[in-house]
Protein backbone atom coordinates (compact mmCIF):
# COMPACT_ATOMS: atom_id res chain seq x y z
CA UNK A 1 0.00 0.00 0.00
CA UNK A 2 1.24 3.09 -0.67
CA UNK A 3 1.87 3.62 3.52
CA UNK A 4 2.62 7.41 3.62
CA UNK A 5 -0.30 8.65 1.80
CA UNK A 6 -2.59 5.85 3.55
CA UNK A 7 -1.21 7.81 6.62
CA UNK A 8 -1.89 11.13 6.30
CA UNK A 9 -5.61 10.27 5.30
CA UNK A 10 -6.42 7.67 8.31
CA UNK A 11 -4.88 10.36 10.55
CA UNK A 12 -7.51 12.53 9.80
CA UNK A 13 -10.13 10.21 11.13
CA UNK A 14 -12.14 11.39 13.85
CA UNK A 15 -12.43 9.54 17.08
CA UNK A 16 -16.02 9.26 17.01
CA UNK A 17 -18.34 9.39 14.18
CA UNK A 18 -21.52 10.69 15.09
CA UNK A 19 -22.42 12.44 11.46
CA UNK A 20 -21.97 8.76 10.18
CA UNK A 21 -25.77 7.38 10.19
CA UNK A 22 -25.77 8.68 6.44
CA UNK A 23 -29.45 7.55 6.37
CA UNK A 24 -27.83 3.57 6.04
CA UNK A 25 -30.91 1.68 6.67
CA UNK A 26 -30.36 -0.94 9.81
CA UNK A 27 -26.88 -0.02 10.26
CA UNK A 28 -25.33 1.02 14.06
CA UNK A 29 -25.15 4.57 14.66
CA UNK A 30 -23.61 4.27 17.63
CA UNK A 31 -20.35 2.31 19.47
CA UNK A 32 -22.58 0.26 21.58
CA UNK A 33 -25.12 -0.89 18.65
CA UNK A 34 -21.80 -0.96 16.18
CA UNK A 35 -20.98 -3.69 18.60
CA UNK A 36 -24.45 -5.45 17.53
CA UNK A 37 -23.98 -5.29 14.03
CA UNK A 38 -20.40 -6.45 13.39
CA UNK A 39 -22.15 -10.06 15.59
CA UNK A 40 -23.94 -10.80 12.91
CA UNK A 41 -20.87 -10.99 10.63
CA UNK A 42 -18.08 -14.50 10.53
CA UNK A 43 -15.82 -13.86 13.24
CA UNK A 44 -12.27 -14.76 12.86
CA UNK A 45 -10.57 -14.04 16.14
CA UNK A 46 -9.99 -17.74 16.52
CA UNK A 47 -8.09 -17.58 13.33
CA UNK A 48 -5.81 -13.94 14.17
CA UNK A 49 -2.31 -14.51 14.61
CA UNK A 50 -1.40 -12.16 17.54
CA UNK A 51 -0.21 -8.75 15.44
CA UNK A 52 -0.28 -8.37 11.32
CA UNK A 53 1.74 -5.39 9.80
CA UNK A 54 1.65 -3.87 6.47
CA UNK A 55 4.55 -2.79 4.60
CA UNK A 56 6.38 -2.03 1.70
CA UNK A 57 9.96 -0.57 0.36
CA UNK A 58 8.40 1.51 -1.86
CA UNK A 59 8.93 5.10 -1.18
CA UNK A 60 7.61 6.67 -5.15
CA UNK A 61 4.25 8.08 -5.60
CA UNK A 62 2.41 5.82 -8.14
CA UNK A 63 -0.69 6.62 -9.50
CA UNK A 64 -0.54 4.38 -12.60
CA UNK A 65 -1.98 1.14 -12.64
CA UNK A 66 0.14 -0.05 -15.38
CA UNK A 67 3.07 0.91 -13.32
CA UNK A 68 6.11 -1.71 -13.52
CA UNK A 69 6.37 -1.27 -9.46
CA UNK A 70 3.11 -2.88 -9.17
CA UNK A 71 4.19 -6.24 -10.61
CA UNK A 72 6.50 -7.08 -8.36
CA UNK A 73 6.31 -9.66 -5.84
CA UNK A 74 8.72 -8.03 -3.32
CA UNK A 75 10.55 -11.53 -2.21
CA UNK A 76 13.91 -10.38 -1.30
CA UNK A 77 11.50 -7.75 1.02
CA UNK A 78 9.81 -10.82 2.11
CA UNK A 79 12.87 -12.42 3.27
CA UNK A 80 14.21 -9.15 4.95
CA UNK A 81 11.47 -8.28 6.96
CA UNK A 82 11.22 -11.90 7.88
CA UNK A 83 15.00 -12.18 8.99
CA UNK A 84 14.08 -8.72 11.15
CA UNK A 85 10.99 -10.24 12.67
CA UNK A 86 12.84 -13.24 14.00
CA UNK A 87 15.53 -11.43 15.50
CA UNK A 88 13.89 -9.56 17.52
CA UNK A 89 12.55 -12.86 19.21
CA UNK A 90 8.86 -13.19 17.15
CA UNK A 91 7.76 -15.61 15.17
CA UNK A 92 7.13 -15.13 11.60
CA UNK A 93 3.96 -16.81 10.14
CA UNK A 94 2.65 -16.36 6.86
CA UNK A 95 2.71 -13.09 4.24
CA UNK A 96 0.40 -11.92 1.58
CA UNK A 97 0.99 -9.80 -1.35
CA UNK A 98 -1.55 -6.89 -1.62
CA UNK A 99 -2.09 -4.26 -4.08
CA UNK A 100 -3.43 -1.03 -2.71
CA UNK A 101 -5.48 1.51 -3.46
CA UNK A 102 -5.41 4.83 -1.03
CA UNK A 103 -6.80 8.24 -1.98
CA UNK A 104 -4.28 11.41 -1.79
CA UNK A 105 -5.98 14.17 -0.95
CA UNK A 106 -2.44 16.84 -1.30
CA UNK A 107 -2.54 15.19 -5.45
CA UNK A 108 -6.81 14.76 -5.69
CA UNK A 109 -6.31 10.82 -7.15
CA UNK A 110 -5.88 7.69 -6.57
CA UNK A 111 -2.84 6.08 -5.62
CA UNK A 112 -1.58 2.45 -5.92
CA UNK A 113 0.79 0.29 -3.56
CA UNK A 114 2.72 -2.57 -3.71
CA UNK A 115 3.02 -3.76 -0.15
CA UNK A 116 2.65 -7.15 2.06
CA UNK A 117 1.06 -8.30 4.98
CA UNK A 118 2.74 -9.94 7.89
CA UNK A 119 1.41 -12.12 10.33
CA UNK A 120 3.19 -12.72 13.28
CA UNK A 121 3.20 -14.22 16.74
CA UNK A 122 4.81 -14.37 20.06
CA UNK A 123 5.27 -10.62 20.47
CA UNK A 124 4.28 -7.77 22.76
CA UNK A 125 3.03 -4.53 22.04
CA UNK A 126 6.03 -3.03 22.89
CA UNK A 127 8.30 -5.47 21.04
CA UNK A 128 6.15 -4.94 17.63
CA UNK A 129 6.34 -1.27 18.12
CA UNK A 130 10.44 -1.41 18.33
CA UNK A 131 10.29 -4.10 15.75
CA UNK A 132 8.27 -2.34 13.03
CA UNK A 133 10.24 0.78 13.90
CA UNK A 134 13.03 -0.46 12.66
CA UNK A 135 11.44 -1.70 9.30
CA UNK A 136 10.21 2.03 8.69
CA UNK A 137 13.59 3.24 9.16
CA UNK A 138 15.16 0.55 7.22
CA UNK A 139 13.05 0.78 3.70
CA UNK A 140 13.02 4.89 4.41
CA UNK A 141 8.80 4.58 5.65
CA UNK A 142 7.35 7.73 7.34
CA UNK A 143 5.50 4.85 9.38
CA UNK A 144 4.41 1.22 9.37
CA UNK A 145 0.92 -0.06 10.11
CA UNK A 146 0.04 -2.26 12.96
CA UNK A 147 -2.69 -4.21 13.78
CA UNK A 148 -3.10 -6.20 16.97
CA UNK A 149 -5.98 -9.06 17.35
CA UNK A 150 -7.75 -8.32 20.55
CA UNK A 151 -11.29 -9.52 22.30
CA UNK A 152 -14.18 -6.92 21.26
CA UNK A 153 -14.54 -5.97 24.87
CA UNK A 154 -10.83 -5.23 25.26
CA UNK A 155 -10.25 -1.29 26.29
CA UNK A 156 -7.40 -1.19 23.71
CA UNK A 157 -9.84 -2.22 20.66
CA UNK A 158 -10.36 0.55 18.59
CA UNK A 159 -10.63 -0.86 15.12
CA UNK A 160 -11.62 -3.94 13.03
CA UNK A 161 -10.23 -5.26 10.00
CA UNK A 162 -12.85 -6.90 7.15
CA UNK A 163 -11.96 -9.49 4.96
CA UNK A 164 -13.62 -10.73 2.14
CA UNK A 165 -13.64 -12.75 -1.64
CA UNK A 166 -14.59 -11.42 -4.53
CA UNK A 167 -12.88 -8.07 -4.98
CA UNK A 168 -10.31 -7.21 -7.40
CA UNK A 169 -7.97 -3.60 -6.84
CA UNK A 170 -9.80 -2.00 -9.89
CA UNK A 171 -13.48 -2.20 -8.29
CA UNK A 172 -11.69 -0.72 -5.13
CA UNK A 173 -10.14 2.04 -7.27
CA UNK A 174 -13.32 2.91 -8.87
CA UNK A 175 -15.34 2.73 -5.44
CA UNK A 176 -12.85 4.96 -3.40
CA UNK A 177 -13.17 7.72 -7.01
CA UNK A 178 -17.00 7.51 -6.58
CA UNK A 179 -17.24 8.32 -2.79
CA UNK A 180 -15.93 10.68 -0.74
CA UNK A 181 -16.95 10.20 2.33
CA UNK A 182 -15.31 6.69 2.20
CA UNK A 183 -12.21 7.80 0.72
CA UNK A 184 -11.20 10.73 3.38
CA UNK A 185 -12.92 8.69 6.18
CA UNK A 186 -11.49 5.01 5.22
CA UNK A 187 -8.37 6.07 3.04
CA UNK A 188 -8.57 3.01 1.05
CA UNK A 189 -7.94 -0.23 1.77
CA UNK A 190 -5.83 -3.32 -0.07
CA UNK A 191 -6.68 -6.75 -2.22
CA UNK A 192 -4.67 -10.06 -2.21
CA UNK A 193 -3.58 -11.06 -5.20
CA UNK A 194 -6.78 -14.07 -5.15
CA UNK A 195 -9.18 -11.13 -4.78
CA UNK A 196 -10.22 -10.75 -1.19
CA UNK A 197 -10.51 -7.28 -0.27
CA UNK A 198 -8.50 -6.51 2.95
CA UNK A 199 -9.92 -2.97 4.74
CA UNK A 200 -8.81 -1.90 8.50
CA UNK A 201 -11.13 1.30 9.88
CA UNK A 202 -11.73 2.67 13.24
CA UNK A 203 -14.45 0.67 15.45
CA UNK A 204 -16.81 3.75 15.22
CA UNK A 205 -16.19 3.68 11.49
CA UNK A 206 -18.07 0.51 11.33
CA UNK A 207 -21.33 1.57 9.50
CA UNK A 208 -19.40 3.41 6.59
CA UNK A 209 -17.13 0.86 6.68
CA UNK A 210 -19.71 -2.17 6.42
CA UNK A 211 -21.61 -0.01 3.50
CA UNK A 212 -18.28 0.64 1.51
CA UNK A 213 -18.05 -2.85 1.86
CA UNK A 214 -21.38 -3.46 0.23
CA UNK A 215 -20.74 -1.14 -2.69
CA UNK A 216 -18.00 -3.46 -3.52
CA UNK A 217 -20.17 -6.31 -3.74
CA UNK A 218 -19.39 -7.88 -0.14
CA UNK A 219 -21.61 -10.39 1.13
CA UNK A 220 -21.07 -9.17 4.89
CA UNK A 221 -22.96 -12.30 6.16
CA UNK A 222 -19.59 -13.91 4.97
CA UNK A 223 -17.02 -11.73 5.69
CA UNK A 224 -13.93 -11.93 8.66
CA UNK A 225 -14.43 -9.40 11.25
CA UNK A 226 -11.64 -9.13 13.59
CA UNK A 227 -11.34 -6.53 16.18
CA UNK A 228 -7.97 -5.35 17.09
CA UNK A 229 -6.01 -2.26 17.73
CA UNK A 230 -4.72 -0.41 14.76
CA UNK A 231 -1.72 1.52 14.62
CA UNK A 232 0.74 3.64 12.78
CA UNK A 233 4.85 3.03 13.99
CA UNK A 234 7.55 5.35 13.12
C-alpha cells in the first residue's frame, strides 16, 4: 500500500463518528449498537495470529496502474522483513501480497501500492512497536501499520479489519473515485492477489465501513471481522 499517503488520510479520522448514520438503513449509529452489528458478521478471532503489519519498500508516488512497481512480488523484502521479525525474538507466520489503493488528498487521485502483509506471533506490544520501527527506518517509511488481534470488549480495541472474496484492486479504485466520504474517512484499503478485499477502519467507522463494503459487492454475512487495535509506527 502506498503507507505514507494511507497515513496522512487515516490520521484525519475522527475519534467518534456521530455524522456517520448517512441515512444507512439498519446499520449502528452508535459504538454500543456498532458492537451489535459487526455479531452478525463471521468472526475470525480464533483464526488472528497475535499482530499483522503492512509494509512495503516503496517510497515513489504511483498513480498508474500499469506501473512496472506494481508487478513485483517483493521476495527479497519478504525475506528481509522476515529475517528482522525473528531477531527480535517473534515468530514469523505467513505473508500476503496486496495491491493497494489509497486516496491522496495533497494530489486529488488515486494512488496504488505494492506492499505485504505480515502475520506474526509471540510478540508484545512493545516489542512490535520497536520491531516495526526499525522496518520504517530501514526501507526509508514515514511509518508502518500495525494491527493487533484483541477480544471486542478489550479497552485497547479501537478498530476492526474486514476481509472478504470477490474483490479485485480495480473495483476498489473505482469505489474509493466515486465516494468521498469513504475515501477521506477510510483512506482506502488493499486486495490479495486471489481477490479478497482486505480494509482496516476505526471501530466507530463501522457503519461506513460495512456499507463501503457493500458497494464493492461484499456479502457481509460472509465476511472476517476481527477486532484489534490499529496503529501507525515510526
Amino acid at each position: 500500500m502506498k503507507i505514507t499517503i494511507a497515513r496522512r488520510q487515516l490520521r484525519l479520522v475522527a475519534a467518534t463518528v456521530a455524522a456517520l448514520a448517512l441515512g444507512l438503513t439498519g446499520a449502528a449509529s452508535s459504538p454500543a449498537a456498532a458492537s451489535d452489528t459487526i455479531s452478525a458478521a463471521a468472526s475470525a478471532v480464533a483464526d488472528c495470529p497475535t499482530a499483522e503489519l503492512f509494509a512495503t519498500n516503496n517510497t515513489a508516488v504511483i498513480t498508474d496502474p500499469a506501473d512496472p512497481g506494481l508487478r513485483t512480488h517483493l521476495t527479497r523484502f519478504d525475506h528481509e522483513v522476515r529475517g528482522i521479525i525473528r531477531a527480535h525474538g517473534s515468530t514469523p507466520v505467513a505473508s500476503k501480497l496486496l495491491q493497494g489503493v489509497f486516496w491522496s488528498g495533497d494530489l486529488w487521485q488515486a494512488t496504488y501500492e505494492r506492499s505485504r502483509e505480515f502475520d506474526i506471533n509471540r510478540v508484545s506490544r512493545d516489542g512490535l512497536n520497536h520491531m516495526v520501527g526499525v522496518i520504517a527506518k530501514t526501507y526509508h517509511q514515514e511509518s508502518v501499520l500495525t494491527f493487533r488481534c484483541l477480544p471486542r470488549t478489550s479497552p485497547e480495541t479501537d478498530a476492526l479489519e474486514i476481509e472478504a472474496p470477490g474483490v479485485s484492486a480495480s473495483r476498489l479504485h473505482d469505489e474509493l473515485v466515486a465516494d468521498p466520504v469513504a475515501r477521506d474517512k477510510l483512506g482506502g484499503g488493499s486486495v490479495t492477489v486471489d481477490g479478497r478485499l482486505i480494509l482496516i477502519a476505526p471501530l466507530a467507522d463501522l457503519p461506513l465501513a460495512r456499507e463501503f463494503a457493500a458497494k464493492l459487492g461484499v456479502d457481509w454475512d460472509t465476511a472476517q471481522v476481527r477486532y484489534g487495535d490499529r496503529e501507525f509506527v515510526s
